[in-house]
Protein backbone atom coordinates (compact mmCIF):
# COMPACT_ATOMS: atom_id res chain seq x y z
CA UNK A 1 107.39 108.82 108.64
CA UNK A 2 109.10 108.60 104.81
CA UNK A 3 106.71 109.33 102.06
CA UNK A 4 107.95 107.57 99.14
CA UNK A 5 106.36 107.56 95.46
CA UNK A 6 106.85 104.52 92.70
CA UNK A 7 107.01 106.56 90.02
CA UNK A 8 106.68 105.06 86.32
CA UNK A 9 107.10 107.97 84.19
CA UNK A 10 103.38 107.75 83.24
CA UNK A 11 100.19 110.31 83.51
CA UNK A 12 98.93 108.82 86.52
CA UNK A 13 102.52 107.94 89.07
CA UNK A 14 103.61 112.12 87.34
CA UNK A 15 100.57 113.45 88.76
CA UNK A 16 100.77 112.05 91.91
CA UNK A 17 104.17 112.91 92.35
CA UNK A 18 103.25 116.70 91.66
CA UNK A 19 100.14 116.45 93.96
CA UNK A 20 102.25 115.15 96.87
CA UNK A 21 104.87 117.54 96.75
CA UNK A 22 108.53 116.73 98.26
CA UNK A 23 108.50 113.05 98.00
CA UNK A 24 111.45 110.35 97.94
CA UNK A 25 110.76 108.64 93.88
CA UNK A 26 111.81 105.02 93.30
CA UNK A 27 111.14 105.01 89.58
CA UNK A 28 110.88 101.63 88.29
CA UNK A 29 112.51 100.65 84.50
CA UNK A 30 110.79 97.80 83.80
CA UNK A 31 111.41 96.10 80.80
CA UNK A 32 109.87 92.82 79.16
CA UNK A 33 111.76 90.34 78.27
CA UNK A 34 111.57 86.78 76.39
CA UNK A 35 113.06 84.13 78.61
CA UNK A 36 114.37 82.42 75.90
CA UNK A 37 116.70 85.29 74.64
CA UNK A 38 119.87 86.85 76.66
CA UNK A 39 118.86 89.05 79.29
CA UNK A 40 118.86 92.74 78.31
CA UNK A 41 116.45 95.88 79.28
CA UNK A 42 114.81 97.16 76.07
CA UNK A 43 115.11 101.02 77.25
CA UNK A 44 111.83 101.97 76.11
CA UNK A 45 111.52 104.94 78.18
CA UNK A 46 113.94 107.99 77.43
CA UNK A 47 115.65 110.49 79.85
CA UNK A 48 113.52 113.25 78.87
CA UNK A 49 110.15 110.87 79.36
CA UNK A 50 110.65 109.85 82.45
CA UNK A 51 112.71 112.73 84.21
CA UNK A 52 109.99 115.27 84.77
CA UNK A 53 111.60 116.40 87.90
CA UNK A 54 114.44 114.01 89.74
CA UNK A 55 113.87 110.72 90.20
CA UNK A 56 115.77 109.85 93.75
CA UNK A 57 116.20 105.87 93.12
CA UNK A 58 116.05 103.82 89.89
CA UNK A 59 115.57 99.66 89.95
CA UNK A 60 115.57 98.14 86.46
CA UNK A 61 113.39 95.22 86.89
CA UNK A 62 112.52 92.50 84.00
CA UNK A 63 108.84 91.30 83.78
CA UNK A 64 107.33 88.94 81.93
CA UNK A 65 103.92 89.05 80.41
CA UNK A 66 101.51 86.88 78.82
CA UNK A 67 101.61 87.02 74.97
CA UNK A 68 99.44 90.36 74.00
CA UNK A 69 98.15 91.01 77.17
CA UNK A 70 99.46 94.47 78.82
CA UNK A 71 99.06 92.92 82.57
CA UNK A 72 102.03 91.16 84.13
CA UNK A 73 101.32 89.63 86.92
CA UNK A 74 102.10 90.69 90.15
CA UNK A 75 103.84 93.94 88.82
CA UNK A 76 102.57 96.20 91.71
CA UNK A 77 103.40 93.88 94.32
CA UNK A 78 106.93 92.95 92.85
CA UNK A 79 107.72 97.17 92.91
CA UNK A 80 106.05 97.63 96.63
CA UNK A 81 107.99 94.47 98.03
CA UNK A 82 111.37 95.63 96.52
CA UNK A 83 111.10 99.08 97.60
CA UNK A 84 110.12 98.17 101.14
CA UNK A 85 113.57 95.80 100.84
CA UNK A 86 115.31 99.07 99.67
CA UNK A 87 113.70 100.95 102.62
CA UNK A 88 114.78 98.08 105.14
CA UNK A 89 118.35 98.25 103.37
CA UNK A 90 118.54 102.06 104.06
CA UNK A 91 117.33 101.97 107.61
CA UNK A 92 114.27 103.49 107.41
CA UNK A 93 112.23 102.44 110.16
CA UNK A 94 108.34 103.68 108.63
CA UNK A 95 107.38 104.49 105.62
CA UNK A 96 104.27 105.35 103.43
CA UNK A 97 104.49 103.92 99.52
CA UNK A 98 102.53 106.15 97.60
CA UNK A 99 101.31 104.49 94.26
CA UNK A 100 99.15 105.81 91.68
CA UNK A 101 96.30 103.59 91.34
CA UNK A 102 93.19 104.63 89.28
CA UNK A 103 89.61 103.42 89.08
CA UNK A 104 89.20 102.51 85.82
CA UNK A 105 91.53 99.57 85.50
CA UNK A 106 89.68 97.21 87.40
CA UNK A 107 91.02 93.93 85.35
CA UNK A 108 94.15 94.35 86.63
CA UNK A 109 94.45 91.93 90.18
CA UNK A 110 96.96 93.98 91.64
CA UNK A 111 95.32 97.75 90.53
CA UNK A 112 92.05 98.10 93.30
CA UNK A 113 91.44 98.69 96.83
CA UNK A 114 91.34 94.58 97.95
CA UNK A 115 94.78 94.44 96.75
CA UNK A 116 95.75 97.61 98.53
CA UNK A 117 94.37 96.25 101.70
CA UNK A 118 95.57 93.04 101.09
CA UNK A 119 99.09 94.05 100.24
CA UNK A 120 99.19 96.44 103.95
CA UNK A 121 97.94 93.14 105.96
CA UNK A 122 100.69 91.21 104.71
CA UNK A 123 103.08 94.20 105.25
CA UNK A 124 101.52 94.50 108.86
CA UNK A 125 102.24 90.37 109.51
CA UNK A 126 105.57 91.22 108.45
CA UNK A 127 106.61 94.66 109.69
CA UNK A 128 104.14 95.40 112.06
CA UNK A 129 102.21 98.32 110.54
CA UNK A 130 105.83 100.45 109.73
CA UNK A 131 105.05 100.23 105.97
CA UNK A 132 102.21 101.07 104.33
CA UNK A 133 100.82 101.30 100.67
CA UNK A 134 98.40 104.38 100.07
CA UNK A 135 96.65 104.83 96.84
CA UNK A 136 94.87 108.26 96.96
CA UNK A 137 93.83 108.21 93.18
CA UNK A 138 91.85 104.55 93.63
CA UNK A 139 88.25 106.27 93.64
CA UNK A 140 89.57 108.64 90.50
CA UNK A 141 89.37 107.83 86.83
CA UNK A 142 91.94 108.37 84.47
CA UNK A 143 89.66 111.48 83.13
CA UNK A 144 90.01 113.11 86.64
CA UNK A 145 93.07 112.32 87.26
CA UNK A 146 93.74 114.01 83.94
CA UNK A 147 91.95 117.02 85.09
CA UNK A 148 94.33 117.24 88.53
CA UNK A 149 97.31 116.92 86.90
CA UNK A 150 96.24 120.36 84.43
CA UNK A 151 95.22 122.24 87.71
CA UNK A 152 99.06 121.08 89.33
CA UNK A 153 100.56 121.92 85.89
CA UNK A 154 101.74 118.27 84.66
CA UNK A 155 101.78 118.16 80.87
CA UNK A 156 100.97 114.62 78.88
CA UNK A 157 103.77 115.52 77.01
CA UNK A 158 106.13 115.24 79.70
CA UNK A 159 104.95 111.84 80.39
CA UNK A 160 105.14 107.97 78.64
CA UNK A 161 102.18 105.45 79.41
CA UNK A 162 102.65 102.70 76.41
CA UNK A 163 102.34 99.13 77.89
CA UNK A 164 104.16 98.18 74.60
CA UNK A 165 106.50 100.39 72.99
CA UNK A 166 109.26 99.34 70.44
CA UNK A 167 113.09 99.22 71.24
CA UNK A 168 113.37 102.70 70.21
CA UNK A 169 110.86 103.67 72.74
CA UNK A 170 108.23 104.45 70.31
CA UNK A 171 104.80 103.92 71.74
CA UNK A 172 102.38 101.07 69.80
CA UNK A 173 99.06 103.78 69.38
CA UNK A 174 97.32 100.36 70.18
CA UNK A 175 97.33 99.65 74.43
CA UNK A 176 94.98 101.52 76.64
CA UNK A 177 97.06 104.21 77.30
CA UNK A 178 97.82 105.19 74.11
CA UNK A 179 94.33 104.83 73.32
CA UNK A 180 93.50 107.15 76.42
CA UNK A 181 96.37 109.77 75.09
């Protein structure tokens, strides 16, 4: 069995990458985009910000959101679904997607335990059980989470959270994580 981690660069996907150990990262650059421009990733997130410790796989992926709302829809799902193609596409035959998913972000559709469980029954129907999504940090708020990551040694400095950070990768100071920070 593979244990693979999608890692965004952020507090939460860092910690859990330290807390599982020697894990196979598919860090996800995902950008937003207006569909009425050219396509192009923004490259909000910097080598040093989202490197702490090698990253094995990198998908850019465009997203895009509702006007001032930090949710896009089905983000989670779109990352889990891809990676499980990537997984198919390298022959790997089982797998465990590790995903950092906290307990206080309960808004979010895609960020609690039904969509966890949802997400592994459609898996099941469509690989029989040799994929699964495991979020050990759903029962943890971002406070204890917090408090893990200082016992494994994970710095918030070595880490970038902003739902909406300029073109120069600057974060807003306005979202929830920066808020949290």
């Amino acid at each position: 069995m593979v244990k693979v981690l999608l890692w965004s660069g952020g507090y939460d996907s860092t910690v859990l990458k330290a807390y599982l150990g020697d894990v196979k990262t598919y860090f996800f650059d995902i950008s937003y985009y207006d569909p009425n421009a050219p396509y192009k990733f923004s490259g909000n997130e910097t080598e040093s910000q989202i490197t702490n410790g090698k990253r094995d796989y990198w998908i850019p992926i465009a997203l895009d959101r509702p006007e001032g709302s930090d949710y896009m829809p089905c983000r989670n799902t779109i990352m889990v679904l891809n990676v499980v193609n990537q997984l198919v596409y390298r022959g790997v035959d089982e797998a465990e997607i590790y995903i950092g998913l906290i307990k206080n972000f309960p808004r979010y559709p895609d960020a609690n335990q039904e969509w966890v469980d949802k997400i592994n029954a459609l898996l099941n129907i469509e690989f029989g059980g040799r994929y699964k999504v495991v979020a050990p940090f759903i029962d943890l708020t971002k406070d204890e989470v917090f408090k893990l990551g200082c016992s494994l040694g994970v710095k918030l400095e070595d880490t970038f959270s902003c739902n909406f950070a300029n073109e120069d990768g600057e974060p807003c100071g306005e979202c929830d994580n920066c808020l949290w920070r």
